[in-house]
Each structure stands twice: as structure tokens, then as C-alpha cells.
C-alpha atoms as a PDB file:
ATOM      1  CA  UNK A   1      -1.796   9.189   4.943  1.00  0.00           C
ATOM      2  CA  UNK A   2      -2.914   8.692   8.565  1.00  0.00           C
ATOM      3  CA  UNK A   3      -5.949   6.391   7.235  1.00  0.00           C
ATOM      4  CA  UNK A   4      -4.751   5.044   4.424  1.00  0.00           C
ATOM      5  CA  UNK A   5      -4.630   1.058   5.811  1.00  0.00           C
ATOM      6  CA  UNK A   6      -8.268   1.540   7.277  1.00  0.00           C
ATOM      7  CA  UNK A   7      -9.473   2.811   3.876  1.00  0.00           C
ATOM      8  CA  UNK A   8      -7.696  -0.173   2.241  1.00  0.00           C
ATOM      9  CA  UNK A   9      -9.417  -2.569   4.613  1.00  0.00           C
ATOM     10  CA  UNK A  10     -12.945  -0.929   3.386  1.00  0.00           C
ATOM     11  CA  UNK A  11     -12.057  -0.997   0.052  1.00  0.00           C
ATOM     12  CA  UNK A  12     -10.996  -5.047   0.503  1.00  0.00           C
ATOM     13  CA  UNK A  13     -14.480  -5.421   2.302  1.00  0.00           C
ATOM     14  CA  UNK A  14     -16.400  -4.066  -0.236  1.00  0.00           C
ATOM     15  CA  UNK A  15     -14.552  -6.351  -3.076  1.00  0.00           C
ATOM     16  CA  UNK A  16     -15.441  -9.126  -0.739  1.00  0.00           C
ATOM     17  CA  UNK A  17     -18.962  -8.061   0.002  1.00  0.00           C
ATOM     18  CA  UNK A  18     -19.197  -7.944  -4.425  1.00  0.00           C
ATOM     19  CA  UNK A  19     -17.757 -11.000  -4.708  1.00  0.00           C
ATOM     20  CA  UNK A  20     -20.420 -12.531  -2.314  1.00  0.00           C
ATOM     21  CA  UNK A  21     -23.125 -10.991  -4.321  1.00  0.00           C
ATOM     22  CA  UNK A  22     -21.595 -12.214  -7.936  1.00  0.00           C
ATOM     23  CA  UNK A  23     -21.512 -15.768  -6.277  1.00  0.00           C
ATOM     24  CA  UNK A  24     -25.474 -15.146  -6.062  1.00  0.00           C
ATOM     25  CA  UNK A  25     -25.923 -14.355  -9.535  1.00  0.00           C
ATOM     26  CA  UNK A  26     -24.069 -17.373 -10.615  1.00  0.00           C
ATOM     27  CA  UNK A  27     -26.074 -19.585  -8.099  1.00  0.00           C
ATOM     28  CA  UNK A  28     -29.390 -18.391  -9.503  1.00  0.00           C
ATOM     29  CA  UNK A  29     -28.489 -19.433 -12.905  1.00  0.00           C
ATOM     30  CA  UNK A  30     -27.013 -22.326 -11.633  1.00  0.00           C
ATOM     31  CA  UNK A  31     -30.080 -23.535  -9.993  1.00  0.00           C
ATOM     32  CA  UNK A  32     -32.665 -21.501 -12.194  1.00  0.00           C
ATOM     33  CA  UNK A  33     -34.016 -19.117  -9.706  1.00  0.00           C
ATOM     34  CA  UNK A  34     -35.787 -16.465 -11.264  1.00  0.00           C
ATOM     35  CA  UNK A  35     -35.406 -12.914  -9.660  1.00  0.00           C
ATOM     36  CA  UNK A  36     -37.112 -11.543  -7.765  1.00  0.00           C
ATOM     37  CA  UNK A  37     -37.373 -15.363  -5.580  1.00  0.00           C
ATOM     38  CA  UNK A  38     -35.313 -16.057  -3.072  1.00  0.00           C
ATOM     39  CA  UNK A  39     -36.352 -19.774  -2.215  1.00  0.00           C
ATOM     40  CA  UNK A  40     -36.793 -23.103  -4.442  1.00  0.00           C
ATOM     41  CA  UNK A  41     -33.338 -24.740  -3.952  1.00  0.00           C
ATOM     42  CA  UNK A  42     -31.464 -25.159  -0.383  1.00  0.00           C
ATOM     43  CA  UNK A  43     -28.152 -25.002  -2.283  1.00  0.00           C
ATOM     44  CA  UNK A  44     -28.786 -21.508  -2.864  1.00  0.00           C
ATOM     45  CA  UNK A  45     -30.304 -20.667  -0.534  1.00  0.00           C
ATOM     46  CA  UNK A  46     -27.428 -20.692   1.497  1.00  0.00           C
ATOM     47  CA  UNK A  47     -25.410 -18.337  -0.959  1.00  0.00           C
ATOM     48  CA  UNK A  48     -28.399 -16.121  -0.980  1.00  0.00           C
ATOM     49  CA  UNK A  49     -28.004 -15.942   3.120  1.00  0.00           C
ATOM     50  CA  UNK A  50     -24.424 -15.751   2.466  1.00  0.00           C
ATOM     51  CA  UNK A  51     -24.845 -12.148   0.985  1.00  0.00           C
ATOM     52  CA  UNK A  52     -27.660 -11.038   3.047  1.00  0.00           C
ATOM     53  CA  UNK A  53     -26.130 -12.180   6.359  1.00  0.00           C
ATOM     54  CA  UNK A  54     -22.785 -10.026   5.059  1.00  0.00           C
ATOM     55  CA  UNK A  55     -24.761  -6.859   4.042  1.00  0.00           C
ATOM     56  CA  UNK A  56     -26.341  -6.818   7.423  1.00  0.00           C
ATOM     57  CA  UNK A  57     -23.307  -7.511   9.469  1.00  0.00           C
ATOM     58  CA  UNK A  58     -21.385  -4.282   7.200  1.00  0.00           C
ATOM     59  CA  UNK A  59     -23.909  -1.718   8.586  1.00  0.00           C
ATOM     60  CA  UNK A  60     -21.938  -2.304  12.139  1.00  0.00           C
ATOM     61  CA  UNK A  61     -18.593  -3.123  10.694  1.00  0.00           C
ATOM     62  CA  UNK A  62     -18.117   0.397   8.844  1.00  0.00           C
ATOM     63  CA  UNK A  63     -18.993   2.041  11.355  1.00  0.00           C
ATOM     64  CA  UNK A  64     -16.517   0.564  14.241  1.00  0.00           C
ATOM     65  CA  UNK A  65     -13.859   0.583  12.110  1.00  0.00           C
ATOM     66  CA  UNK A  66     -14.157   4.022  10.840  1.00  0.00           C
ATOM     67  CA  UNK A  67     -14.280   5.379  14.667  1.00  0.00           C
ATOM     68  CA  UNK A  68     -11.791   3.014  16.404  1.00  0.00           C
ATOM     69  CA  UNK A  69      -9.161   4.444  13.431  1.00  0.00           C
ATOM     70  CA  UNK A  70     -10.162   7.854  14.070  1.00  0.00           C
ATOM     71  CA  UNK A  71     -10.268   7.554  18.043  1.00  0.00           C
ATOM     72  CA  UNK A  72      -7.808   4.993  18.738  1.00  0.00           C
ATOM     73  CA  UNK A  73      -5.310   3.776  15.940  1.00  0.00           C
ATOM     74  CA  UNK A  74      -5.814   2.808  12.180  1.00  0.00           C
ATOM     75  CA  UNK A  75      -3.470   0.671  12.150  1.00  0.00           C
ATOM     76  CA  UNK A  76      -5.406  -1.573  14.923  1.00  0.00           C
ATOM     77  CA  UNK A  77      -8.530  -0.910  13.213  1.00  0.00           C
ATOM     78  CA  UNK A  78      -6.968  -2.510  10.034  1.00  0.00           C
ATOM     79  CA  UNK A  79      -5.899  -5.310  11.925  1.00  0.00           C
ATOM     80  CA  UNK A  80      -9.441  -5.903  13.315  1.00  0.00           C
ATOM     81  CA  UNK A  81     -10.760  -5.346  10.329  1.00  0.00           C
ATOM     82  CA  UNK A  82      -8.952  -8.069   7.860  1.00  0.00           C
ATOM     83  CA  UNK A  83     -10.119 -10.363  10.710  1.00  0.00           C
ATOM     84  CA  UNK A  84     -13.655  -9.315  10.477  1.00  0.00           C
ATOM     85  CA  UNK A  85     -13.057  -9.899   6.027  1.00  0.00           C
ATOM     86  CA  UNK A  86     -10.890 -12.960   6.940  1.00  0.00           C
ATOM     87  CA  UNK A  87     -13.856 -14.199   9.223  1.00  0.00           C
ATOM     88  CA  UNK A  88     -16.474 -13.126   6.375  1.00  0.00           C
ATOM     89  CA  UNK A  89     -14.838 -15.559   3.655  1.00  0.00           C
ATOM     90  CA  UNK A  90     -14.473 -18.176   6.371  1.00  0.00           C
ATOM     91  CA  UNK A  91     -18.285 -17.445   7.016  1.00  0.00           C
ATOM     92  CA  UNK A  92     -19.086 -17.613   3.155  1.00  0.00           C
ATOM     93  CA  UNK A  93     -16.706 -21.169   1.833  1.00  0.00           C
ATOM     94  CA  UNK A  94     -18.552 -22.864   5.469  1.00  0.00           C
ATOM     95  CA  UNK A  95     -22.105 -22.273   4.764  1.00  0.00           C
ATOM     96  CA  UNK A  96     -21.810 -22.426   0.907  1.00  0.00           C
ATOM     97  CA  UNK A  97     -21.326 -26.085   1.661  1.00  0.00           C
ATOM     98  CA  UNK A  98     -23.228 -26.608   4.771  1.00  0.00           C
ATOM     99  CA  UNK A  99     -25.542 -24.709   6.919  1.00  0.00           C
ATOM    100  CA  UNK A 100     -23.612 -26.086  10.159  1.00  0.00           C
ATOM    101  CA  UNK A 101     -20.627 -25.283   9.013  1.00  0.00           C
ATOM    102  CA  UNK A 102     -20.887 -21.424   9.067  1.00  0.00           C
ATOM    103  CA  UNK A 103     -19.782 -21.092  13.013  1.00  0.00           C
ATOM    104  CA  UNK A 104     -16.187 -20.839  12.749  1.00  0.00           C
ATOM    105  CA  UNK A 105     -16.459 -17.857  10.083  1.00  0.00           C
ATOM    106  CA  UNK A 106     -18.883 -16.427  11.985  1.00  0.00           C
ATOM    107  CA  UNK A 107     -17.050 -16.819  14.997  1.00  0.00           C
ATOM    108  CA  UNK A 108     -13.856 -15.039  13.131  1.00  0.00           C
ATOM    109  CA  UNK A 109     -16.046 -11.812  12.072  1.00  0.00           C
ATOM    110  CA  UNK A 110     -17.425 -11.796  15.385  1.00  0.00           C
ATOM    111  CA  UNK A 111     -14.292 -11.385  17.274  1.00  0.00           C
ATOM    112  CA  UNK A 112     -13.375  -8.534  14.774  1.00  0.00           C
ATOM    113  CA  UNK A 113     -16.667  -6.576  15.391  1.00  0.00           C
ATOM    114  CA  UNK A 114     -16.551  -7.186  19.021  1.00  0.00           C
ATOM    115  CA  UNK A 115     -12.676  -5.425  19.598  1.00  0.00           C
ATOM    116  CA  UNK A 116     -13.844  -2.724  17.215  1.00  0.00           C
ATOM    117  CA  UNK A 117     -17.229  -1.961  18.609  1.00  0.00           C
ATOM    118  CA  UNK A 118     -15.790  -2.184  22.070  1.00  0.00           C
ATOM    119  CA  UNK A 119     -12.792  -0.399  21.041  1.00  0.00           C
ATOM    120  CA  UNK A 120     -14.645   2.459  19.190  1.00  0.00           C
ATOM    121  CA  UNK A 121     -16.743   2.652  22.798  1.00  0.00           C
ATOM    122  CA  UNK A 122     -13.872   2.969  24.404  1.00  0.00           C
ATOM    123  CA  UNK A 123     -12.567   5.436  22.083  1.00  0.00           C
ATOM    124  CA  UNK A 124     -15.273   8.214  21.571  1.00  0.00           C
ATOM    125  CA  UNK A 125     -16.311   7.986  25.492  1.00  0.00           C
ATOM    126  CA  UNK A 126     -12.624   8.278  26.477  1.00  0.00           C
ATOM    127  CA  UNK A 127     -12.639  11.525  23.927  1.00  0.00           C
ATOM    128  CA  UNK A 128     -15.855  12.706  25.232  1.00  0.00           C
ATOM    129  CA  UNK A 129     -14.228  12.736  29.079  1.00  0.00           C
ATOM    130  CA  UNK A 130     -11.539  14.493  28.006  1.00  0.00           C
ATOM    131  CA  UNK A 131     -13.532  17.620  26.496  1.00  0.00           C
ATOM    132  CA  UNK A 132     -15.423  17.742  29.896  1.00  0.00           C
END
């Protein structure tokens, strides 16, 4: 039971992360992009970036969040980690509708990756000491 709120918080992530990529398949419809192109309409290309900029931002999340629950507390981890998903859909509504409005969101997920990176740091290291 221990990690059942940071395995809820992936599980939220990942319906986010799909939701992101759904919003792509609508936009290329929408503004008849033809797989496999990625460029032809500004409008989606932002949505496009959307999903890309989210993929590439998961391959740290997971990882921090997984190893600040498991070396410092899941229930923190969850914390950090709705902000990082809260800062994601921030990230996504902004630069759907503008490029230059993407900061705050970004901003948001940043601050969520930062305290679980550092915290996950702080974590293993601490753990590592300890076995010396």
C-alpha cells in the first residue's frame, strides 16, 4: 500500500500524456496533415510540440518520482508529481493557443521535476552514506 499514491500519480500522467497525443490526432485531421509530416500548419504545430515536448520531459519525470517515493516519501513524491501533471496541462491549454504562452506551464512542471530530481539526489546519496 506504501506506493499506492505515487502509482496513482503515474497512472494520471500517463492518461494525461494520451490525452496529449489524441489532441494530435484530432489536430491532424483538423488541419489535414498527413502522417508521417509533422509541419504545414503553425496551429498544429504547436499541439504536435505539445506531445513531443511532454514525452521528452516523462523520461526524467518517472524516474524522480519513482526514487524520491522509494528513498524519501510517496506521499511527497505524489505531491510533486500532480504539480509536474498540473504544470503539464498548464503547459499544453498555453501553447495550444500561443507559442508565448507556454512559460507558466512550463514553469509549473519545472518546479515539480526540480524538488523531485533534487529530492531523489538527496535521497539515494543520503542511502548510499548510510551503507558506507
Amino acid at each position: 500500500m506504501r506506493l499506492t499514491l505515487p502509482a496513482l500519480v503515474t497512472l494520471a500522467a500517463v492518461l494525461v500524456y494520451y490525452v496529449i497525443g489524441f489532441n494530435v490526432g484530432r489536430a491532424r485531421v483538423k488541419y489535414k496533415i498527413d502522417a508521417p509530416a509533422v509541419t504545414g500548419n503553425l496551429d498544429f504545430e504547436r499541439i504536435y510540440r505539445v506531445q513531443m515536448n511532454t514525452m521528452e520531459q516523462f523520461v526524467a519525470f518517472l524516474p524522480a518520482l519513482w526514487l524520491f517515493a522509494i528513498y524519501l516519501s510517496p506521499l511527497w513524491a505524489s505531491a510533486f508529481g500532480v504539480v509536474w501533471i498540473v504544470g503539464r496541462i498548464v503547459y499544453a491549454v498555453g501553447y495550444t493557443r500561443a507559442a508565448a504562452k507556454r512559460d507558466v506551464g512550463f514553469g509549473i512542471t519545472f518546479i515539480g521535476f526540480a524538488v523531485l530530481w533534487v529530492g531523489a539526489a538527496w535521497g539515494v546519496i543520503g542511502a548510499l552514506l548510510q551503507g558506507m
